[in-house]
C-alpha atoms as a PDB file:
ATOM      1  CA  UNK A   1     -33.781 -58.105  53.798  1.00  0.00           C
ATOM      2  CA  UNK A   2     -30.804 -55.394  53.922  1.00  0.00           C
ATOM      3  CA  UNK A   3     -28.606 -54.401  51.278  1.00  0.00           C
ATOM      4  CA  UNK A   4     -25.374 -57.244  50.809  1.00  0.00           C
ATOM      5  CA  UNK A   5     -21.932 -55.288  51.746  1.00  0.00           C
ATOM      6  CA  UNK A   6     -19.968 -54.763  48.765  1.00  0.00           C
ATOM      7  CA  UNK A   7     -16.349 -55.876  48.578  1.00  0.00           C
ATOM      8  CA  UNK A   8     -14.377 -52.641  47.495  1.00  0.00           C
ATOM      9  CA  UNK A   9     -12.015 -53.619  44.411  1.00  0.00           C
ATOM     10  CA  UNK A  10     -11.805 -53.001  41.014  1.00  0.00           C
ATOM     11  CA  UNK A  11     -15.630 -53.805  38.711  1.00  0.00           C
ATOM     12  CA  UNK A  12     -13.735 -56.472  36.230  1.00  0.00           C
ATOM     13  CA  UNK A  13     -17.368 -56.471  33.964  1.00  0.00           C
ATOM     14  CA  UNK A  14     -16.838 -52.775  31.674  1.00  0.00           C
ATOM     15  CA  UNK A  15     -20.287 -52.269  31.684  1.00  0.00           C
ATOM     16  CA  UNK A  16     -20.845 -52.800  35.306  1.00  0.00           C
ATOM     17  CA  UNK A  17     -17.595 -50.409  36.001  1.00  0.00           C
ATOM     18  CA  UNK A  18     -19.622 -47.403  33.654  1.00  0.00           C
ATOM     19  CA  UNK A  19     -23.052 -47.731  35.997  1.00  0.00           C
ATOM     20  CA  UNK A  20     -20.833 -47.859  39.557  1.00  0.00           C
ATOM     21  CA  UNK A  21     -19.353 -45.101  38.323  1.00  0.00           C
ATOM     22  CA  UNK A  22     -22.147 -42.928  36.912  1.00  0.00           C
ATOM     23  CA  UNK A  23     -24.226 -43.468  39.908  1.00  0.00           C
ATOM     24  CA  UNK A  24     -21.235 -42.856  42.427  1.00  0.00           C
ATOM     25  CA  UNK A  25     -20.161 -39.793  41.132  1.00  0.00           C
ATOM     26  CA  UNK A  26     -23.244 -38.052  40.791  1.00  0.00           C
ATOM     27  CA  UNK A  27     -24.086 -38.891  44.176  1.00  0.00           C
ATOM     28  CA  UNK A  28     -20.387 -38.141  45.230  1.00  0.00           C
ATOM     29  CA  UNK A  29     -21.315 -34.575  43.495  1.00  0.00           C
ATOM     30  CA  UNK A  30     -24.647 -33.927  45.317  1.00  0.00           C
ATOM     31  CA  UNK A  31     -23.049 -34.762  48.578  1.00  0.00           C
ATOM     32  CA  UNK A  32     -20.607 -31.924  47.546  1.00  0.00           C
ATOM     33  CA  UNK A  33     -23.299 -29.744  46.629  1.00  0.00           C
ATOM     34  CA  UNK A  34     -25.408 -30.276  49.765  1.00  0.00           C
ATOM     35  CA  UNK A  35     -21.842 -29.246  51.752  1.00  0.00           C
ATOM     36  CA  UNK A  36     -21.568 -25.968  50.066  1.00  0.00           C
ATOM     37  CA  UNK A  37     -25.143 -25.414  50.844  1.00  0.00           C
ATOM     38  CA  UNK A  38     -25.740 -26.387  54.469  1.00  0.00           C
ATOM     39  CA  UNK A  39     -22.371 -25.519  56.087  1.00  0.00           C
ATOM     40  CA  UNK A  40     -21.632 -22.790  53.629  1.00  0.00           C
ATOM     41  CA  UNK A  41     -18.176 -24.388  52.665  1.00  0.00           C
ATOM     42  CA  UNK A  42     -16.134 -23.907  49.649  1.00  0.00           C
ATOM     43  CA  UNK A  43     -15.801 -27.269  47.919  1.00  0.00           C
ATOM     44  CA  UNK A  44     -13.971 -28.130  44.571  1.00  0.00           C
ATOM     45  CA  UNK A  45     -14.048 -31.458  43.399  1.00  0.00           C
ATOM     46  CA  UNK A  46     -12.903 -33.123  40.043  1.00  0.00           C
ATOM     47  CA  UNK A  47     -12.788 -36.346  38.854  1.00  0.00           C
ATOM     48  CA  UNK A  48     -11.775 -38.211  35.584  1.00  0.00           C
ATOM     49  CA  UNK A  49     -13.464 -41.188  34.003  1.00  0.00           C
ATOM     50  CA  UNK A  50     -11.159 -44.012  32.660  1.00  0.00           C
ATOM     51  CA  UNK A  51     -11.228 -42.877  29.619  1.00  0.00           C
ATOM     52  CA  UNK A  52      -9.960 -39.907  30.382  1.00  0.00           C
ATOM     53  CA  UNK A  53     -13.330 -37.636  30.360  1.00  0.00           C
ATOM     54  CA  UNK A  54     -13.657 -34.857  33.363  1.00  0.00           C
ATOM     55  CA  UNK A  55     -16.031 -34.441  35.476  1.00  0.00           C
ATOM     56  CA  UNK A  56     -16.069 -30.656  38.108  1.00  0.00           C
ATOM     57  CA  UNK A  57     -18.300 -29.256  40.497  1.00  0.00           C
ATOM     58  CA  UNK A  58     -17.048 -26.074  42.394  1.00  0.00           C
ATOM     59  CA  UNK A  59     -19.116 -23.822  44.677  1.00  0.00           C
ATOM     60  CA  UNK A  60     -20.909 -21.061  43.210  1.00  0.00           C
ATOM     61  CA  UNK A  61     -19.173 -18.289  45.853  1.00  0.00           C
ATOM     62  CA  UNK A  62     -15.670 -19.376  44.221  1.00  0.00           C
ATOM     63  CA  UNK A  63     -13.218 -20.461  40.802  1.00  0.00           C
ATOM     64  CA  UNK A  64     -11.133 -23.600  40.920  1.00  0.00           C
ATOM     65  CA  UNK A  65      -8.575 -20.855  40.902  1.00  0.00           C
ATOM     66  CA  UNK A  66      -9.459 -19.206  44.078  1.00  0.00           C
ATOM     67  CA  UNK A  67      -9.685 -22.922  45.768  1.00  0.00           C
ATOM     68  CA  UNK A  68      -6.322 -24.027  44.206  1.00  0.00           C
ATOM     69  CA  UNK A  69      -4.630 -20.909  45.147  1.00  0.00           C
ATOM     70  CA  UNK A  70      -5.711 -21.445  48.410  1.00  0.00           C
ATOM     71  CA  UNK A  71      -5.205 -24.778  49.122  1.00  0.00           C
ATOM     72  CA  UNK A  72      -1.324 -23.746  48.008  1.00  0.00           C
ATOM     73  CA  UNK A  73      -0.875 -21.449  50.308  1.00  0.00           C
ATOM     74  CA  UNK A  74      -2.502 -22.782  53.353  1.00  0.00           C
ATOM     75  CA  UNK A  75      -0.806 -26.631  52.656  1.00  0.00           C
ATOM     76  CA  UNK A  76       2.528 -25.042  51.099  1.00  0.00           C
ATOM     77  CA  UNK A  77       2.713 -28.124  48.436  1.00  0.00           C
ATOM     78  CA  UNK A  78       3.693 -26.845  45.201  1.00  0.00           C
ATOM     79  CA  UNK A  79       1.094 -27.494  43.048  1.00  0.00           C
ATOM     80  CA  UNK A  80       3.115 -25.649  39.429  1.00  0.00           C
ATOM     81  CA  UNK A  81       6.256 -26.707  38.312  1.00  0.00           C
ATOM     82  CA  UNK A  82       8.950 -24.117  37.975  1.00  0.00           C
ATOM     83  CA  UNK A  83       8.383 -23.471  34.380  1.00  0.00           C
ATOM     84  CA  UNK A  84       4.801 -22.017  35.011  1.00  0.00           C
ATOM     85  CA  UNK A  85       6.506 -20.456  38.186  1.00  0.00           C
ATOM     86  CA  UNK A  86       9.320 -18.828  36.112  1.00  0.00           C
ATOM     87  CA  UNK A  87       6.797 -17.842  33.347  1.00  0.00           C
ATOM     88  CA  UNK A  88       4.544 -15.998  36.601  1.00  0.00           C
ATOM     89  CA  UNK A  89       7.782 -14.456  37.887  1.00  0.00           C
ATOM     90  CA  UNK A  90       8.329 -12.738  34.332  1.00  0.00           C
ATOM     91  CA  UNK A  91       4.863 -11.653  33.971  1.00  0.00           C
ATOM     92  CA  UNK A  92       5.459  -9.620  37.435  1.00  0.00           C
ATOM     93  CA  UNK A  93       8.229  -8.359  35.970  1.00  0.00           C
ATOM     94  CA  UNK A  94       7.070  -7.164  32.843  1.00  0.00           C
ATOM     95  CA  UNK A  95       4.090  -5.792  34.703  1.00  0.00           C
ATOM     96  CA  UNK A  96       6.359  -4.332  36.912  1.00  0.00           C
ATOM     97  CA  UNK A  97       8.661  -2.711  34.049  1.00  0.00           C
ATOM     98  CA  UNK A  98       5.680  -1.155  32.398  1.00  0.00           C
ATOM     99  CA  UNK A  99       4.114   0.680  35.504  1.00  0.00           C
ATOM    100  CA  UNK A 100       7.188   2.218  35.643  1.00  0.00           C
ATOM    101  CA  UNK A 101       7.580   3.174  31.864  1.00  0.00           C
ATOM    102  CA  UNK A 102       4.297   4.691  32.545  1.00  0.00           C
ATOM    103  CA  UNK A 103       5.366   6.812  35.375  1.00  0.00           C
ATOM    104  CA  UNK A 104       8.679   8.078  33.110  1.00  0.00           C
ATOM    105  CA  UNK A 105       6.374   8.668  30.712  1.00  0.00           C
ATOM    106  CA  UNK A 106       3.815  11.043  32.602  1.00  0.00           C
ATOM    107  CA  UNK A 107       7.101  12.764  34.317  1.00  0.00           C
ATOM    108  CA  UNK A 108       8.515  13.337  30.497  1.00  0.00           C
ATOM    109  CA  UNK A 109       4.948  14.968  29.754  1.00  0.00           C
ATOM    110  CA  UNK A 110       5.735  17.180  32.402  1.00  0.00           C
ATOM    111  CA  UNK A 111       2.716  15.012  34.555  1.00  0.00           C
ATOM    112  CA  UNK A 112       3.126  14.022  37.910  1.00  0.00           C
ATOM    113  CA  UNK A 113       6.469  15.820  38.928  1.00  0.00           C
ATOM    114  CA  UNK A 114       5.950  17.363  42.171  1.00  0.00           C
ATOM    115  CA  UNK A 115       7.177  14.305  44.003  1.00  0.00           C
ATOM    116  CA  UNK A 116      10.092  13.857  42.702  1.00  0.00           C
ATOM    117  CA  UNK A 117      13.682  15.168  44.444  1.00  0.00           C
ATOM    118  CA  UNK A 118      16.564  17.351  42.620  1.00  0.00           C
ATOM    119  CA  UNK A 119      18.473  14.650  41.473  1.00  0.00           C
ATOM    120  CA  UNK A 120      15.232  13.217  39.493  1.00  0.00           C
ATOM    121  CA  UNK A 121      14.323  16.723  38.982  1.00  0.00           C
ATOM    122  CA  UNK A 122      17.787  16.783  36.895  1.00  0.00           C
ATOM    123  CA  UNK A 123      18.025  13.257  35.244  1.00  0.00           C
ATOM    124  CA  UNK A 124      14.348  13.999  33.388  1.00  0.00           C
ATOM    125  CA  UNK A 125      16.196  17.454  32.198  1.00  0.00           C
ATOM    126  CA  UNK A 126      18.860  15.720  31.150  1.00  0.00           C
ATOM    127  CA  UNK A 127      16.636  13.379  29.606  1.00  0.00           C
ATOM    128  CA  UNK A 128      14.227  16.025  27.826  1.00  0.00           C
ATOM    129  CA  UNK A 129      18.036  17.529  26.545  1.00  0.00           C
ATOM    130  CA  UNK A 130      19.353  13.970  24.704  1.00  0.00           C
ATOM    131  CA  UNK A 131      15.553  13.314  23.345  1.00  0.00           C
ATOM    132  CA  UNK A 132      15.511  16.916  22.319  1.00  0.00           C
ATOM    133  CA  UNK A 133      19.060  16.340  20.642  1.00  0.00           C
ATOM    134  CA  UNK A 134      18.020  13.091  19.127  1.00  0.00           C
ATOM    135  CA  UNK A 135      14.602  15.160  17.580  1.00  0.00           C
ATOM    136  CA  UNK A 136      16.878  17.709  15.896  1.00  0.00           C
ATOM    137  CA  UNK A 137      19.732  15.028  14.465  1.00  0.00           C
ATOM    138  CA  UNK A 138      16.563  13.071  12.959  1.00  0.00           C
ATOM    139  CA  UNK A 139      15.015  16.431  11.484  1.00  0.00           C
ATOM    140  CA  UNK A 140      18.134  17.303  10.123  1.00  0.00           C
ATOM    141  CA  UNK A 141      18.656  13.895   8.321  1.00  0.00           C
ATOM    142  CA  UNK A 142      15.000  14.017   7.305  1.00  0.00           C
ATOM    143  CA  UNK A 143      15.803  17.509   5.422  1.00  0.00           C
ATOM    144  CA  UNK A 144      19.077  16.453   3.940  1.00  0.00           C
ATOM    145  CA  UNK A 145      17.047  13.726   2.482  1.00  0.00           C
ATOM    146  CA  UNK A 146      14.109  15.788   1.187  1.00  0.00           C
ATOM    147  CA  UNK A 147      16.626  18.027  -0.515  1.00  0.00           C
ATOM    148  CA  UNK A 148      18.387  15.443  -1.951  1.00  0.00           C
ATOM    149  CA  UNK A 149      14.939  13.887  -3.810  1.00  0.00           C
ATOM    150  CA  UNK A 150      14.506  17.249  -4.600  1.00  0.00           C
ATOM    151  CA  UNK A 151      17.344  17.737  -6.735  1.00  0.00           C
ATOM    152  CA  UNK A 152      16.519  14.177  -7.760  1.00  0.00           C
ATOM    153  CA  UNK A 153      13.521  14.629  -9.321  1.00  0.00           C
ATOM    154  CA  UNK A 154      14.479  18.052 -10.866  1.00  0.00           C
ATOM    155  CA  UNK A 155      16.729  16.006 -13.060  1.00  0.00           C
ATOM    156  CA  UNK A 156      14.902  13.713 -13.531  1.00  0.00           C
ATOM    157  CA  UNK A 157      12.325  16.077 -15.068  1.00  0.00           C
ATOM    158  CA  UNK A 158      15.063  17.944 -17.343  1.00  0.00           C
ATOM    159  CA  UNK A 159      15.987  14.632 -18.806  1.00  0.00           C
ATOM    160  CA  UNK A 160      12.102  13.761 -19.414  1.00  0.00           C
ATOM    161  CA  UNK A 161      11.682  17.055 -20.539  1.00  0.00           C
ATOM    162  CA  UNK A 162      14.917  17.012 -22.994  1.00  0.00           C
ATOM    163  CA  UNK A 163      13.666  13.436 -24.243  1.00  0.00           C
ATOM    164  CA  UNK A 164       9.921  14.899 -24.952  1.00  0.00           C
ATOM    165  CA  UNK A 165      11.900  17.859 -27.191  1.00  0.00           C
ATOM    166  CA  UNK A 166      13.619  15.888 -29.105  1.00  0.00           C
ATOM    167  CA  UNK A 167      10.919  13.566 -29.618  1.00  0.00           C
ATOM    168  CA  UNK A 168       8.391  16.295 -30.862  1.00  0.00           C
ATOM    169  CA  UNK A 169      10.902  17.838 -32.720  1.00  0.00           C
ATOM    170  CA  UNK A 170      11.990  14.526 -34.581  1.00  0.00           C
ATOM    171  CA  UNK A 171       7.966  14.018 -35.329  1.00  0.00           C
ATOM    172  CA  UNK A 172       8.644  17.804 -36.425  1.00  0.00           C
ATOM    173  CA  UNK A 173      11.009  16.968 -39.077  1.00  0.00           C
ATOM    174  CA  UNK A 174       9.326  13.813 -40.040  1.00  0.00           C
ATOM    175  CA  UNK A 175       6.319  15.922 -41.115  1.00  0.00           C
ATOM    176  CA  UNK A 176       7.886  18.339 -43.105  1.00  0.00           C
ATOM    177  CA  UNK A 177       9.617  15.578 -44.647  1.00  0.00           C
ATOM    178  CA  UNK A 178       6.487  14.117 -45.346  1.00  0.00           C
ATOM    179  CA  UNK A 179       4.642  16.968 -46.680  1.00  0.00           C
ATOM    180  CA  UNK A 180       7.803  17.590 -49.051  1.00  0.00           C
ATOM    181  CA  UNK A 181       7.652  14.536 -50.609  1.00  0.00           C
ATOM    182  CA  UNK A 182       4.376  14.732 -51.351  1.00  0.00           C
ATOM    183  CA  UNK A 183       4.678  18.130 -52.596  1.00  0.00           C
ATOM    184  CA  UNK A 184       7.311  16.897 -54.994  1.00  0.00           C
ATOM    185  CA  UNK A 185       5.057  14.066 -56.211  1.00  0.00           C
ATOM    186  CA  UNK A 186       2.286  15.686 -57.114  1.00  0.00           C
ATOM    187  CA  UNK A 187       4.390  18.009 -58.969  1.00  0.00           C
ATOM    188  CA  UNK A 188       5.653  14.662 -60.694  1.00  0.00           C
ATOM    189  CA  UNK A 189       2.147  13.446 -61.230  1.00  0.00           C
ATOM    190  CA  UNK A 190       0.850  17.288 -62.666  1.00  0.00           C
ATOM    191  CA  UNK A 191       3.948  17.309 -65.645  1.00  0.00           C
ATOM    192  CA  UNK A 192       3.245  13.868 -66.132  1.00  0.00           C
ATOM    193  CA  UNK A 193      -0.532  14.698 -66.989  1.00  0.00           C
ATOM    194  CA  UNK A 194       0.371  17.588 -69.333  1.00  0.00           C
ATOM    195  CA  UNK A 195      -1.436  16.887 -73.091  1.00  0.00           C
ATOM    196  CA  UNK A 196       1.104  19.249 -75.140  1.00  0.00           C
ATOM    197  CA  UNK A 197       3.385  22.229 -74.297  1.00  0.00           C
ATOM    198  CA  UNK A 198       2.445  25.389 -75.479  1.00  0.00           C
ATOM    199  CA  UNK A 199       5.129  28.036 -78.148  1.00  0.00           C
ATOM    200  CA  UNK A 200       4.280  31.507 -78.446  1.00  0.00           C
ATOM    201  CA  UNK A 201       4.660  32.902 -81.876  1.00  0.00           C
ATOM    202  CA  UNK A 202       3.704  36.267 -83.449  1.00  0.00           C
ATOM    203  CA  UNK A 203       0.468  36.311 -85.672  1.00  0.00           C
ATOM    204  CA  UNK A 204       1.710  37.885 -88.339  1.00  0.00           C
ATOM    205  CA  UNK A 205       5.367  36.426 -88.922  1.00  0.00           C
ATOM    206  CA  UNK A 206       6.263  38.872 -91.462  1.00  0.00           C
ATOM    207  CA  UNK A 207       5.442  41.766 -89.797  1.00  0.00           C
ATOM    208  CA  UNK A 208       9.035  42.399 -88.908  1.00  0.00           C
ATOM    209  CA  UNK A 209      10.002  42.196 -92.551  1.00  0.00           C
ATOM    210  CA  UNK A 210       7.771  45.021 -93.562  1.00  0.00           C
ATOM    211  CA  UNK A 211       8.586  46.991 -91.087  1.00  0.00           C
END
């Protein structure tokens, strides 16, 4: 007995849905594969799941990329929107800007100037003359500035040094205040200690009479 035809509309049972499409598109994705294989085509296939889950299979020779890029050029259906066509548009640009600050740039190192005419020949002198210029103006600032935290720092080390003098000095006179008082104290203390004072008189007190 054959295999019933199936009616072709949309699995209502969930579960039912899930194994139709599990089993479909792994077949649908070895039928791809067996394409690429025997008739040496470039296939790219894709699908998404209900919920939302991906499912790819691209040929081994090529990237989705490649295929996409190719399938936009050969059908001529724009497949990005003009923001990702603008954004591609300013990447070539900005490629295109920096090759050529490359090339100035070898041509100002004095690389690379053989091709270039009399008129270039002059604009890249004129060119080496401003930089050259702008080199000098920038040294000459950068000295003025140096001399000026020169003189900066020189008076700022005459006012340390000033404030260290006066300091030391100040400690100076603090010591020899110091040491004078207690000088004068112990000469207080030594008077205060005395027992008796001592009178010098002549042994023989008459002696100046006789005489």
């Amino acid at each position: 007995m054959g295999r019933g035809k199936i009616e072709i509309k949309r699995i209502e049972n969930s579960s039912n849905r899930q194994v139709t499409y599990s089993k479909r598109r792994n077949g649908i994705i070895k039928k791809a594969k067996e394409i690429t294989v025997l008739c040496d085509a470039h296939v790219s296939l894709v699908v998404f799941a209900s919920s939302g889950k991906m499912h790819e299979y691209c040929s081994p020779s090529m990237q989705l990329v490649d295929i996409l890029d190719k399938y936009h050029k050969q059908s001529g259906k724009r497949l990005w929107d003009a923001k990702h066509e603008n954004l591609s548009n300013e990447l070539d640009r900005v490629k295109k800007e920096n090759d050529n600050m490359q090339i100035e740039l070898r041509h100002l190192r004095g690389e690379d100037i053989t091709s270039l005419n009399y008129k270039e020949l002059m604009a890249l002198e004129q060119a080496l003359e401003n930089g050259l210029i702008g080199v000098r103006e920038k040294q000459s600032e950068f000295m003025k500035m140096m001399r000026t935290n020169e003189r900066m720092m020189e008076e700022e080390n005459k006012r340390l040094n000033n404030e260290l003098y006066q300091k030391e000095m100040e400690a100076m006179g603090e010591c020899v205040r110091e040491m004078d008082n207690g000088y004068n104290q112990r000469m207080r203390d030594f008077n205060s200690q005395m027992p008796f004072a001592f009178r010098v008189q002549p042994i023989q007190p008459n002696l100046q009479e006789r005489i």
